[in-house]
Protein backbone atom coordinates (compact mmCIF):
# COMPACT_ATOMS: atom_id res chain seq x y z
CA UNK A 1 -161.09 -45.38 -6.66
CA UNK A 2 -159.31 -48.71 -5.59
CA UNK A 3 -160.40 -48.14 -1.69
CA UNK A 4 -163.84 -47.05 -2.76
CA UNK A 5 -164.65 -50.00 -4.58
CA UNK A 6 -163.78 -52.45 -1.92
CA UNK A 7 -166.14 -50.80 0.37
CA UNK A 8 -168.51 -51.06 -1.74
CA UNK A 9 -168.08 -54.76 -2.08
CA UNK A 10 -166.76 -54.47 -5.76
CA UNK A 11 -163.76 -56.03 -7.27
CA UNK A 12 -160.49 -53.76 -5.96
CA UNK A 13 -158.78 -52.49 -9.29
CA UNK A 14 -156.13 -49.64 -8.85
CA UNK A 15 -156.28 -48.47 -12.53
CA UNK A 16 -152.94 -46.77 -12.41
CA UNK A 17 -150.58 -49.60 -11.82
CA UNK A 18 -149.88 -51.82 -14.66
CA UNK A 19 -148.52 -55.41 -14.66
CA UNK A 20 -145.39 -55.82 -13.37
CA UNK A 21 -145.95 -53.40 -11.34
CA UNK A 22 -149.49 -54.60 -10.00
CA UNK A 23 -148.00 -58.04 -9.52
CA UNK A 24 -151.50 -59.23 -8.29
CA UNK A 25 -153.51 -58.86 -11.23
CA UNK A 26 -153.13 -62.12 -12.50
CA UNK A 27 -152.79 -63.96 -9.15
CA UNK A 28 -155.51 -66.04 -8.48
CA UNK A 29 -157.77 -64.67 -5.69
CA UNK A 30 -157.82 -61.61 -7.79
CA UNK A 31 -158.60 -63.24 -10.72
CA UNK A 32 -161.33 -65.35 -9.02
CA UNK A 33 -162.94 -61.87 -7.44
CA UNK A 34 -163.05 -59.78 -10.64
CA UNK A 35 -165.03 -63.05 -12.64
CA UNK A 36 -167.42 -63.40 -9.96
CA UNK A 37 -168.65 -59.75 -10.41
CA UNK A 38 -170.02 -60.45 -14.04
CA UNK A 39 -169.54 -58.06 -16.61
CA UNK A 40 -167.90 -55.12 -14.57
CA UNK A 41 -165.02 -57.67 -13.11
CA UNK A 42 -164.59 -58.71 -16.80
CA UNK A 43 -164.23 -55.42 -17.91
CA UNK A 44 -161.18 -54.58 -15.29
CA UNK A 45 -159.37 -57.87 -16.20
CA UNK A 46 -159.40 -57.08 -20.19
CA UNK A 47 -158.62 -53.59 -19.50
CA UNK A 48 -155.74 -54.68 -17.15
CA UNK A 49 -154.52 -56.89 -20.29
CA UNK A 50 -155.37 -54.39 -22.80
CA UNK A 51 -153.36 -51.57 -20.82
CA UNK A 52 -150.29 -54.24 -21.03
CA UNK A 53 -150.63 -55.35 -24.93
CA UNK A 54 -152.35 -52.12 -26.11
CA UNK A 55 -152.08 -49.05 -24.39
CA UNK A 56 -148.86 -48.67 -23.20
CA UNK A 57 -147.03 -49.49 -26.37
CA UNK A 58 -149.53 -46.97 -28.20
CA UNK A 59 -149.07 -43.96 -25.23
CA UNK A 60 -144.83 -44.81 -25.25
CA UNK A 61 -144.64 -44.87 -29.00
CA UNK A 62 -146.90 -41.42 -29.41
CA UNK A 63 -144.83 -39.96 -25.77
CA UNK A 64 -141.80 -42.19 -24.35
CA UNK A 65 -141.66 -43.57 -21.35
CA UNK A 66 -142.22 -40.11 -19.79
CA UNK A 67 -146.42 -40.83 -19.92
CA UNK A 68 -146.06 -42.83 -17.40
CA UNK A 69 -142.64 -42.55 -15.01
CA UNK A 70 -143.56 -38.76 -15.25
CA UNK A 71 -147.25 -38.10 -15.35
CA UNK A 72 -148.87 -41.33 -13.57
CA UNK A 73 -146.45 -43.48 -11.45
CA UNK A 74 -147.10 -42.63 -7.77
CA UNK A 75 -143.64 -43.47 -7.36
CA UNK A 76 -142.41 -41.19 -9.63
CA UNK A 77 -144.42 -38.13 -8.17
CA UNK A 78 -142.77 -38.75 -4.69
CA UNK A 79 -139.77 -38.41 -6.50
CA UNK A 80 -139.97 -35.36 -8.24
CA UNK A 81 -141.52 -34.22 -4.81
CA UNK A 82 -140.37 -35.55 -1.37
CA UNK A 83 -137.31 -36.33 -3.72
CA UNK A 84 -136.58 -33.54 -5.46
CA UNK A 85 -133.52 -31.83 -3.86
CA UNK A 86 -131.66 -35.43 -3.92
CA UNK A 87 -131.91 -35.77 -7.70
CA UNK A 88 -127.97 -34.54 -8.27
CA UNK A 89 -127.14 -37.53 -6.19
CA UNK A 90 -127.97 -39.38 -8.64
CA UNK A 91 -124.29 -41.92 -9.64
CA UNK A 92 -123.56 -40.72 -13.72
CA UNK A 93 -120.74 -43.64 -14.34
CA UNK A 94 -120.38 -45.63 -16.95
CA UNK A 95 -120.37 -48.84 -14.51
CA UNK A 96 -123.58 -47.93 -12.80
CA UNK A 97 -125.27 -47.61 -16.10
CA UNK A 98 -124.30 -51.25 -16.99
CA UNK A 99 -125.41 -52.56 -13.11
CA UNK A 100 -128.19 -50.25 -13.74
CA UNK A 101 -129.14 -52.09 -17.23
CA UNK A 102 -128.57 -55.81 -15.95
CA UNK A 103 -130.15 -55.01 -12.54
CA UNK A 104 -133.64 -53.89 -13.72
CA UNK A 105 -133.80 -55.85 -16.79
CA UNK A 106 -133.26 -59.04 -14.40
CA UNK A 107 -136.43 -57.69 -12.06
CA UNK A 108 -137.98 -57.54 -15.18
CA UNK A 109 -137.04 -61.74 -15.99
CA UNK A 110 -138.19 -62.49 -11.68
CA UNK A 111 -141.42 -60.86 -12.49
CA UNK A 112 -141.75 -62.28 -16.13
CA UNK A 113 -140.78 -66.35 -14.45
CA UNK A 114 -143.23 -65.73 -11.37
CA UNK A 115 -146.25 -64.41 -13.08
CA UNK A 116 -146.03 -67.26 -15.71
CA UNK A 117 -145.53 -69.22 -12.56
CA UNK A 118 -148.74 -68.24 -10.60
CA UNK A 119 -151.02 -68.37 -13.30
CA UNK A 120 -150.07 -71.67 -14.88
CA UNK A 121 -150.32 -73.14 -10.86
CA UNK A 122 -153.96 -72.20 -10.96
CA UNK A 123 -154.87 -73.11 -14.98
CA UNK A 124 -157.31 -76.36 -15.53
CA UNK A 125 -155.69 -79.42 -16.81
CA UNK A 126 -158.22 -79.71 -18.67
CA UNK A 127 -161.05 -76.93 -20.60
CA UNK A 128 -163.14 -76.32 -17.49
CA UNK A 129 -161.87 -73.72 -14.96
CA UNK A 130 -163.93 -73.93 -11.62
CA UNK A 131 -163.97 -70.97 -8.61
CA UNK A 132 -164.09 -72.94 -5.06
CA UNK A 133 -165.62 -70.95 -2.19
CA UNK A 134 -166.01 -72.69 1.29
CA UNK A 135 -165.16 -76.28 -0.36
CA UNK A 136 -167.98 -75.71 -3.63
CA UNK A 137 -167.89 -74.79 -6.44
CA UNK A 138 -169.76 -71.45 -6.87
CA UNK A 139 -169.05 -71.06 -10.43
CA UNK A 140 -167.09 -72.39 -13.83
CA UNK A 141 -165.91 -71.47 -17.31
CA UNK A 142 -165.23 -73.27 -20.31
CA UNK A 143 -161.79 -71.60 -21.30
CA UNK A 144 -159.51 -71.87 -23.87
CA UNK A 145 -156.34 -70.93 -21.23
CA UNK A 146 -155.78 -74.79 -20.16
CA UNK A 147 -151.94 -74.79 -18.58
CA UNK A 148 -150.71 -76.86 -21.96
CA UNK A 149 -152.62 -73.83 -24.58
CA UNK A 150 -151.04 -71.27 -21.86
CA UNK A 151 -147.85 -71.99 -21.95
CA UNK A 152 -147.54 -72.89 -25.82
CA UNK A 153 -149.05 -69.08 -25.87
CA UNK A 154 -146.29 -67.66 -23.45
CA UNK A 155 -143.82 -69.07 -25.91
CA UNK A 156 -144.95 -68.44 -28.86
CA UNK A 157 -145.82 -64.95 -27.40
CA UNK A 158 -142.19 -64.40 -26.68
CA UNK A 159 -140.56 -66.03 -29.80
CA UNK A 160 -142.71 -63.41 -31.91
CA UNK A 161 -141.33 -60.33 -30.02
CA UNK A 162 -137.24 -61.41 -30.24
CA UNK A 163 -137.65 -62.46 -33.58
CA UNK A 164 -139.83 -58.85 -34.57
CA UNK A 165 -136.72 -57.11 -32.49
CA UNK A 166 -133.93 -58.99 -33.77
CA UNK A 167 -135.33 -58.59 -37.70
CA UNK A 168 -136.13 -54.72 -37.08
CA UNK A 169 -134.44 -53.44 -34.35
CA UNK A 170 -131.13 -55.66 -34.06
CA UNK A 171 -128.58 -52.52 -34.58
CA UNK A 172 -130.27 -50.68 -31.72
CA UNK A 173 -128.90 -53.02 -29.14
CA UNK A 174 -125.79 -53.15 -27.87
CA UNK A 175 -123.93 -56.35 -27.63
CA UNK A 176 -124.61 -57.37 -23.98
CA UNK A 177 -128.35 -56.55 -24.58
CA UNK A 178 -128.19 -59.05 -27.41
CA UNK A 179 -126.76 -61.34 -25.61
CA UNK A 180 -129.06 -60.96 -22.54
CA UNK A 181 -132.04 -61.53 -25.24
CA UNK A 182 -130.83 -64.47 -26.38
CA UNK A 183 -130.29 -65.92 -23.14
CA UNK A 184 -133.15 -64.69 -21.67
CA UNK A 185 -135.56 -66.60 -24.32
CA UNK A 186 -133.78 -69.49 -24.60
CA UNK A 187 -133.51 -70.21 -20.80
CA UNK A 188 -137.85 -69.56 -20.34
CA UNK A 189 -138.11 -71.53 -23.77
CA UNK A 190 -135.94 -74.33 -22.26
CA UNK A 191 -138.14 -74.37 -19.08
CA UNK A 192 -141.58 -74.48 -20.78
CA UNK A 193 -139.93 -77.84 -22.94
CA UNK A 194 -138.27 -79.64 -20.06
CA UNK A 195 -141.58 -79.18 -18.44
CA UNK A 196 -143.69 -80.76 -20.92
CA UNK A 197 -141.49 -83.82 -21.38
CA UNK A 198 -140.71 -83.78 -17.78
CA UNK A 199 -144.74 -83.78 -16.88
CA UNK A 200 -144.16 -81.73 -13.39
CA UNK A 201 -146.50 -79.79 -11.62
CA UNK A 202 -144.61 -76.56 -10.84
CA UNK A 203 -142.93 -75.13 -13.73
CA UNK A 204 -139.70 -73.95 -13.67
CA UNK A 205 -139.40 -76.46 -10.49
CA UNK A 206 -140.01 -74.39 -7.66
CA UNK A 207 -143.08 -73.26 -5.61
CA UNK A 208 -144.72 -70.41 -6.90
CA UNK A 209 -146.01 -69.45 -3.44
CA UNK A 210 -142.81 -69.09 -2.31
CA UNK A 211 -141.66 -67.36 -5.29
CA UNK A 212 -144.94 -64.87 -5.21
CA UNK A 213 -143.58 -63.56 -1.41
CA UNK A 214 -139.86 -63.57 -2.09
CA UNK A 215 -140.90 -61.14 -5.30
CA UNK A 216 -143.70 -59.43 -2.93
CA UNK A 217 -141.24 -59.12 -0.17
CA UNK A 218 -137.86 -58.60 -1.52
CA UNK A 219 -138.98 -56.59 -4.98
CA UNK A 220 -142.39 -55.07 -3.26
CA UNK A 221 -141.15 -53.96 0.00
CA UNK A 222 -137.55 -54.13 0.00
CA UNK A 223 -136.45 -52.44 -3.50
CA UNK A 224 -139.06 -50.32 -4.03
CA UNK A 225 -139.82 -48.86 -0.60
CA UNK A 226 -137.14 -49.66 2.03
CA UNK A 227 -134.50 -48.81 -0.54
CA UNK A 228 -135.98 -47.14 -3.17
CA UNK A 229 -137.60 -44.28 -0.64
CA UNK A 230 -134.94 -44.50 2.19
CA UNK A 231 -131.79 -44.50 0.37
CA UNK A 232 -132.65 -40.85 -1.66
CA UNK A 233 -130.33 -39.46 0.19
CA UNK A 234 -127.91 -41.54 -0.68
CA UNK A 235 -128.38 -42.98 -4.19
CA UNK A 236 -130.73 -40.18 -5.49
CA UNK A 237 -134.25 -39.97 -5.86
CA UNK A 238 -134.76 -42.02 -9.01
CA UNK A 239 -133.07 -45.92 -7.58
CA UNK A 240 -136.14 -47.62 -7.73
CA UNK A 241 -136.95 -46.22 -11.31
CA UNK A 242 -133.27 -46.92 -12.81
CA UNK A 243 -132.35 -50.41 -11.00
CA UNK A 244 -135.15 -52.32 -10.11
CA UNK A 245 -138.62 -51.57 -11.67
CA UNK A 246 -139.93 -54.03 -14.17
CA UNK A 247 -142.64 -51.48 -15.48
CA UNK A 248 -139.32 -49.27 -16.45
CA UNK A 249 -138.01 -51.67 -17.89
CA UNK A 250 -140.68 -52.60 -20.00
CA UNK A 251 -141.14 -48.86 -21.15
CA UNK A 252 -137.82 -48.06 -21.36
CA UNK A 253 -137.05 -51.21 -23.94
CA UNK A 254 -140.37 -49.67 -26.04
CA UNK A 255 -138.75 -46.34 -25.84
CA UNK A 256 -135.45 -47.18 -27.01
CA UNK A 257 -137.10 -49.38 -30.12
CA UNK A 258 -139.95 -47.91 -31.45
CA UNK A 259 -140.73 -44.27 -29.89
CA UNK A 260 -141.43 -41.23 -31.27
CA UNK A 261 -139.62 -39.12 -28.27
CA UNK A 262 -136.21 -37.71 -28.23
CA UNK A 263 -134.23 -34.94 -26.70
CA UNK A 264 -132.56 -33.52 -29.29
CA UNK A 265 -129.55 -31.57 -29.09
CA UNK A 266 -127.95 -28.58 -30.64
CA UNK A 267 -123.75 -29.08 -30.16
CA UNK A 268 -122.31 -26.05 -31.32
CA UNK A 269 -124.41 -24.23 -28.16
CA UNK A 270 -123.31 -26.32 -25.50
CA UNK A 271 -120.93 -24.68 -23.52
CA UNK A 272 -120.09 -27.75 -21.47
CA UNK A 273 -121.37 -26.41 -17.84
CA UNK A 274 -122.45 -29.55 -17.18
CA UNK A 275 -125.52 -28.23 -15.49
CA UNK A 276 -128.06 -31.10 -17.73
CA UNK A 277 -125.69 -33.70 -16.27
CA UNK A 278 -125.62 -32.38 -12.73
CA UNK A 279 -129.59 -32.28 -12.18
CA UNK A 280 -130.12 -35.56 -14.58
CA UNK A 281 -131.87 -37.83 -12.00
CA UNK A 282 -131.95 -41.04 -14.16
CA UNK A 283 -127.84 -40.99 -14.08
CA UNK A 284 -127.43 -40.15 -17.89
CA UNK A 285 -124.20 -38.13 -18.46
CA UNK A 286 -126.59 -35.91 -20.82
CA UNK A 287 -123.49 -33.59 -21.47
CA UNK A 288 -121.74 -35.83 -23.41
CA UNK A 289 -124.43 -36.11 -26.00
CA UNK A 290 -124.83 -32.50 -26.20
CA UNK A 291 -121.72 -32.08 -27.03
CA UNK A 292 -122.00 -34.51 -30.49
CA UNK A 293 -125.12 -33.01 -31.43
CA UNK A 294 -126.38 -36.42 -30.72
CA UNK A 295 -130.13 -37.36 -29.87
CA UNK A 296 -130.67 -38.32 -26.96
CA UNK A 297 -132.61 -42.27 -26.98
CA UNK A 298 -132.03 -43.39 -23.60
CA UNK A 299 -134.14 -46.67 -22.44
CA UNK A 300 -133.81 -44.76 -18.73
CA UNK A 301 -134.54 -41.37 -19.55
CA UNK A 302 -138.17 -40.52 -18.19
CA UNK A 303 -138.50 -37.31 -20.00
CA UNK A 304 -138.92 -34.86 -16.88
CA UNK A 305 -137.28 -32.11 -19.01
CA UNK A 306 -134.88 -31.09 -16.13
CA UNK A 307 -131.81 -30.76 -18.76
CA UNK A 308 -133.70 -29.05 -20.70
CA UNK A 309 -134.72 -26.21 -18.05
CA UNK A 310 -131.17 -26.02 -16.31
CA UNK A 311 -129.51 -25.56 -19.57
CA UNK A 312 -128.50 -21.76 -20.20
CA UNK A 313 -127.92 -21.67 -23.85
CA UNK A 314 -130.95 -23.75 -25.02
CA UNK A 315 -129.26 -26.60 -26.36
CA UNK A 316 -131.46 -29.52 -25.27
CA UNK A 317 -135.00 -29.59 -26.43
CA UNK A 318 -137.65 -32.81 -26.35
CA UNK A 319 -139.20 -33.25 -29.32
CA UNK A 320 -141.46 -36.12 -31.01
CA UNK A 321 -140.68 -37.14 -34.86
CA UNK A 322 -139.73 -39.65 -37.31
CA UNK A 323 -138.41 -42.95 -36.38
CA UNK A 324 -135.98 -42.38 -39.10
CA UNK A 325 -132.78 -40.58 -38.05
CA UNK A 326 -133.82 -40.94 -34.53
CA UNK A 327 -130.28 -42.57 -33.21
CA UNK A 328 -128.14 -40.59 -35.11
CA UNK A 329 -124.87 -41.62 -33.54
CA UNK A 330 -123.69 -45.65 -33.04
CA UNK A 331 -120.77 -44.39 -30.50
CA UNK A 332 -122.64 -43.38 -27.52
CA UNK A 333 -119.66 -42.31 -24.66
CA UNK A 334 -121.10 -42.36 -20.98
CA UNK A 335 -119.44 -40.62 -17.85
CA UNK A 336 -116.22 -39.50 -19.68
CA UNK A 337 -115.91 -36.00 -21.95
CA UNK A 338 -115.55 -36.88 -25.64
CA UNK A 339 -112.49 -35.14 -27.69
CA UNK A 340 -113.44 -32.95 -29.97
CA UNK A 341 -111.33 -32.55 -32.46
CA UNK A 342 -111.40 -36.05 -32.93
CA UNK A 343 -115.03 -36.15 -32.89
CA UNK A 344 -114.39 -33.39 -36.04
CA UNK A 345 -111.87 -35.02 -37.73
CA UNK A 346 -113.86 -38.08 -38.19
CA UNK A 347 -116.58 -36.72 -39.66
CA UNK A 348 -114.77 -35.36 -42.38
CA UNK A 349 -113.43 -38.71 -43.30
């Protein structure tokens, strides 16, 4: 639909990839072509900002994550295809779970710092935003979105998600993740201040041209194709989806926090085989929760339902339900075998 509407001479939209992943929606030649084409362009850009704020938090809190890493990503059908017979390659250890958390969750911050970046390059000073064409100006909005009103919005925006996560959701995140928060908003809040008393043109202090094609280059091309593609054989066919993409992340956070989705487990089946673990391609040592009886509420897991097809004695099922009782276990043990015994004779105390 993308390539048929640029030969068409309408504004290209590819209505599958959602920011980060379509990096270019907010960039400024895009911007510029979808406003000149009236009412149609202005449909595609609220619907690519509704499909951020909107749909995707309604679709992952009805689904998971699984709506879109399993039914719609393009790069998660070539890897349950071309990828498929790579997917027990996949590394189950404890430390590539933490890389795997810090790795895509700082994609995440580089795509976060360079979209703020583009746009606020491009914003009015002022309440008048003008598209040039040839030297003239061809048209021009009054907006709100002045760089100032943007970036009070960004933080104010992102002050009003950590604070709804920290006051709801605080004892769903481990320690690091806390941490990582924190940091994470503090360090974009201290940018946005040091840039208003500092007065600068490029926010955060660097060029966001440069920053646009190192993320284009070394995220766009590098991780997700040269690496992500190429290296199946190697690190499995779900990399790209575990260490570096942003649109993951994003789902993977909304999954952990506020989704309905779960695989739930029935211990006193499991049989230990191992078999869910084995053919897990997101790297989650399912085995070990199926032996607690624990749920299984993994920001990473895309919901393919592998572990739940490989398993002989039915012990894995995914299920929707109540956000109550959801994470039924605060000890969650990755790549080892739990004891069991001791696993028994605490619960009796």
């Amino acid at each position: 639909m993308a390539g048929l509407n640029s030969t068409k001479d309408l504004p290209y939209y590819d209505l599958k990839n959602v920011w980060p992943l379509n990096y270019y929606l907010f960039e400024q030649w895009n911007v510029n072509a979808l406003l000149v084409n009236g009412s149609l362009g202005m449909t595609m850009l609220l619907f690519g900002i509704a499909s951020i704020l909107v749909i995707t938090p309604i679709l992952t809190y009805k689904y998971g994550k699984r709506w879109y890493c399993s039914w719609v990503c393009g790069c998660g059908g070539l890897a349950e295809t071309a990828g498929d017979s790579f997917r027990q390659l996949s590394d189950k250890s404890t430390g590539a779970w933490k890389i795997e958390r810090w790795l895509v969750h700082s994609v995440l911050v580089f795509a976060v710092i360079s979209t703020v970046g583009i746009v606020h390059s491009y914003l009015p000073k002022d309440n008048i935003y003008k598209i040039w064409e040839d030297g003239a100006v061809v048209k021009q909005y009054e907006t709100f979105f002045t760089q100032s009103n943007f970036l009070i919005l960004v933080g104010v925006g992102l002050t009003i998600i950590f604070a709804l996560i920290w006051i709801f959701r605080r004892n769903e995140l481990k320690q690091d993740a806390r941490y990582g928060a924190i940091g994470f908003l503090f360090t974009i809040l201290a940018f946005i201040g040091i840039h208003f008393m500092a007065g600068t043109d490029n926010l955060f202090f660097f060029n966001h041209g440069a920053v646009k094609s190192a993320y284009g280059f070394l995220i766009g091309a590098v991780f997700s194709g040269v690496i992500g593609t190429g290296f199946y054989p190697i690190l499995g066919n779900r990399a790209w989806c575990r260490f570096g993409c942003p649109m993951a992340a994003i789902l993977g956070l909304q999954q952990r926090l506020f989704s309905k989705f779960r695989i739930t487990t029935n211990g006193g089946q499991c049989i230990s085989c191992g078999n869910c673990s084995t053919y897990c391609e997101m790297g989650i040592d399912v085995r070990s929760y199926a032996q607690k009886g624990e749920n299984i509420v993994r920001a990473s897991c895309v919901g393919c339902g592998i572990c739940s097809a490989v398993c002989p004695r039915g012990v894995l099922k995914l299920e929707n339900g109540p956000l109550e009782g959801r994470i039924n276990s605060e000890a969650v043990l990755l790549g080892q075998e739990p004891d069991l015994m001791e696993l028994l004779s605490n619960n009796k105390k």
